[in-house]
N, C-alpha and C. Protein backbone atom coordinates (compact mmCIF):
# COMPACT_ATOMS: atom_id res chain seq x y z
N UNK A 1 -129.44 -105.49 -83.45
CA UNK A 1 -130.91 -105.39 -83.30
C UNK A 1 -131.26 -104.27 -82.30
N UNK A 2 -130.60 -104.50 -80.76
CA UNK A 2 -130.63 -103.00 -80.09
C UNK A 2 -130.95 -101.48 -80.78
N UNK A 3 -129.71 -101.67 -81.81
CA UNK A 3 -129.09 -100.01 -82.20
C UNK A 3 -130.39 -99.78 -83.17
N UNK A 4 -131.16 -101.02 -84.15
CA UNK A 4 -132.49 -100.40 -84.86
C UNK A 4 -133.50 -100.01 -83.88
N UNK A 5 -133.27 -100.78 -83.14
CA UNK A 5 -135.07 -100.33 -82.04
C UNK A 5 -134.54 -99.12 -81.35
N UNK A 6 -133.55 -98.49 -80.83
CA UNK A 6 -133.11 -97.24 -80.15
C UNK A 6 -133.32 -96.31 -81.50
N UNK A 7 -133.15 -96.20 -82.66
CA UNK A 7 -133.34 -95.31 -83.86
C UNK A 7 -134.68 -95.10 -84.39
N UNK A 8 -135.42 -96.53 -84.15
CA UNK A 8 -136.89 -96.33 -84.39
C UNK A 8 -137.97 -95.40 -82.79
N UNK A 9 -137.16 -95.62 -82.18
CA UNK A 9 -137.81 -95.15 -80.97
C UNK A 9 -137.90 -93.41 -81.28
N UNK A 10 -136.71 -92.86 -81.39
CA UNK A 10 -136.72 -91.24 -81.78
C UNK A 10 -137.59 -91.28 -83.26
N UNK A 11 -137.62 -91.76 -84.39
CA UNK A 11 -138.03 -91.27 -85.04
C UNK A 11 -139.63 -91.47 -84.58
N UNK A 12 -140.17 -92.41 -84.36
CA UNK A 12 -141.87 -92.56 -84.04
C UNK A 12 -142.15 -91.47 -83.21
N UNK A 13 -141.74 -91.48 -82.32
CA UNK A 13 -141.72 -90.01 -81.38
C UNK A 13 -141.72 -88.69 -81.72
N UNK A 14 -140.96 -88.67 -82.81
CA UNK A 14 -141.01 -87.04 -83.10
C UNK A 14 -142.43 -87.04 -84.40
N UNK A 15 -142.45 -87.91 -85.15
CA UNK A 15 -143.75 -88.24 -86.06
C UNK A 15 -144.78 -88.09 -85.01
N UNK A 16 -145.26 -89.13 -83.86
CA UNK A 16 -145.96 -88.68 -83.18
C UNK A 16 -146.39 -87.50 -82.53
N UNK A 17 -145.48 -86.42 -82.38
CA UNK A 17 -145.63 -85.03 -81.88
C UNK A 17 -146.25 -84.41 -83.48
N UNK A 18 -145.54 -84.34 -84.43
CA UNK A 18 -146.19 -83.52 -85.59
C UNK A 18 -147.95 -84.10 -85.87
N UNK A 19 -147.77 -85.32 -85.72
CA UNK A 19 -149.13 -85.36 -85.95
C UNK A 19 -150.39 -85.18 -84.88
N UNK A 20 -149.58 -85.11 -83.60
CA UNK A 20 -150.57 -84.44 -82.76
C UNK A 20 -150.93 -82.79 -82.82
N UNK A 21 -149.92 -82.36 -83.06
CA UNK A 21 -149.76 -81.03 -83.21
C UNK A 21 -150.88 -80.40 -84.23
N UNK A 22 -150.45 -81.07 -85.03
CA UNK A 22 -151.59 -80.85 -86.50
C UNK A 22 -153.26 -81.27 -86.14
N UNK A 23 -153.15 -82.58 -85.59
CA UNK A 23 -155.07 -83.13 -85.16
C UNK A 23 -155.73 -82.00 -83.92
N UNK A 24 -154.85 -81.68 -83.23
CA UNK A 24 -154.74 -81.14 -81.99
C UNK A 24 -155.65 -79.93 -82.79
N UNK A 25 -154.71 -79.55 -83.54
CA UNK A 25 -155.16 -77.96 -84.26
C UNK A 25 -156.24 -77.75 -85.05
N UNK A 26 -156.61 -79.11 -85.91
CA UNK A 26 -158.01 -79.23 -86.73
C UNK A 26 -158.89 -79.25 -85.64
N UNK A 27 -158.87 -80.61 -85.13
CA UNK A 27 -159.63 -81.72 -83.80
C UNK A 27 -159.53 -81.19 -82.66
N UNK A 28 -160.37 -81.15 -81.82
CA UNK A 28 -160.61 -80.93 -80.22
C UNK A 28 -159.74 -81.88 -79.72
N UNK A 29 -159.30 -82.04 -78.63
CA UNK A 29 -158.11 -83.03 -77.85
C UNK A 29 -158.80 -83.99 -77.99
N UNK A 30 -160.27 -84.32 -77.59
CA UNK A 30 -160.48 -85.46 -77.80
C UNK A 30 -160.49 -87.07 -78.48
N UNK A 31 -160.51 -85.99 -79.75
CA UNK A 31 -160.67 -86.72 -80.60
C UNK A 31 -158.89 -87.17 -81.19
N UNK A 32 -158.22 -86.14 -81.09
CA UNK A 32 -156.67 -86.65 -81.44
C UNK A 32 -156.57 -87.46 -80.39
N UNK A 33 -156.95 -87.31 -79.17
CA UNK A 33 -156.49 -88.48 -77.92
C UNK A 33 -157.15 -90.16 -78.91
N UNK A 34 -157.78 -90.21 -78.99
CA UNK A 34 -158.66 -91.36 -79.31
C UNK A 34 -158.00 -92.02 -80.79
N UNK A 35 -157.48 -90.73 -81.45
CA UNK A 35 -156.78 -90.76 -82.85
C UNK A 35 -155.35 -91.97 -82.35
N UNK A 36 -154.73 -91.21 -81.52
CA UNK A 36 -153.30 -91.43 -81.14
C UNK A 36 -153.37 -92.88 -80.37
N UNK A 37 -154.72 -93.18 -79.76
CA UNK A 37 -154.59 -94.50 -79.28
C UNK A 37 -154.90 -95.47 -79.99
């Protein structure tokens, strides 16, 4: 059970960066901040 939650941890993380990257670039920070929470 450890070794899935340590594998899900990197992948959400790097998903999370592409899709900030991308809202960031349409969207004012604001609004990706508010997106991401």
């Amino acid at each position: 059970m450890e070794d899935r939650t340590f594998t899900r941890v990197p992948w959400q993380r790097r998903r999370r960066g592409d899709r900030t990257s991308d809202d960031a670039s349409r969207a004012p920070p604001r609004q990706a901040a508010g997106e991401v929470a």
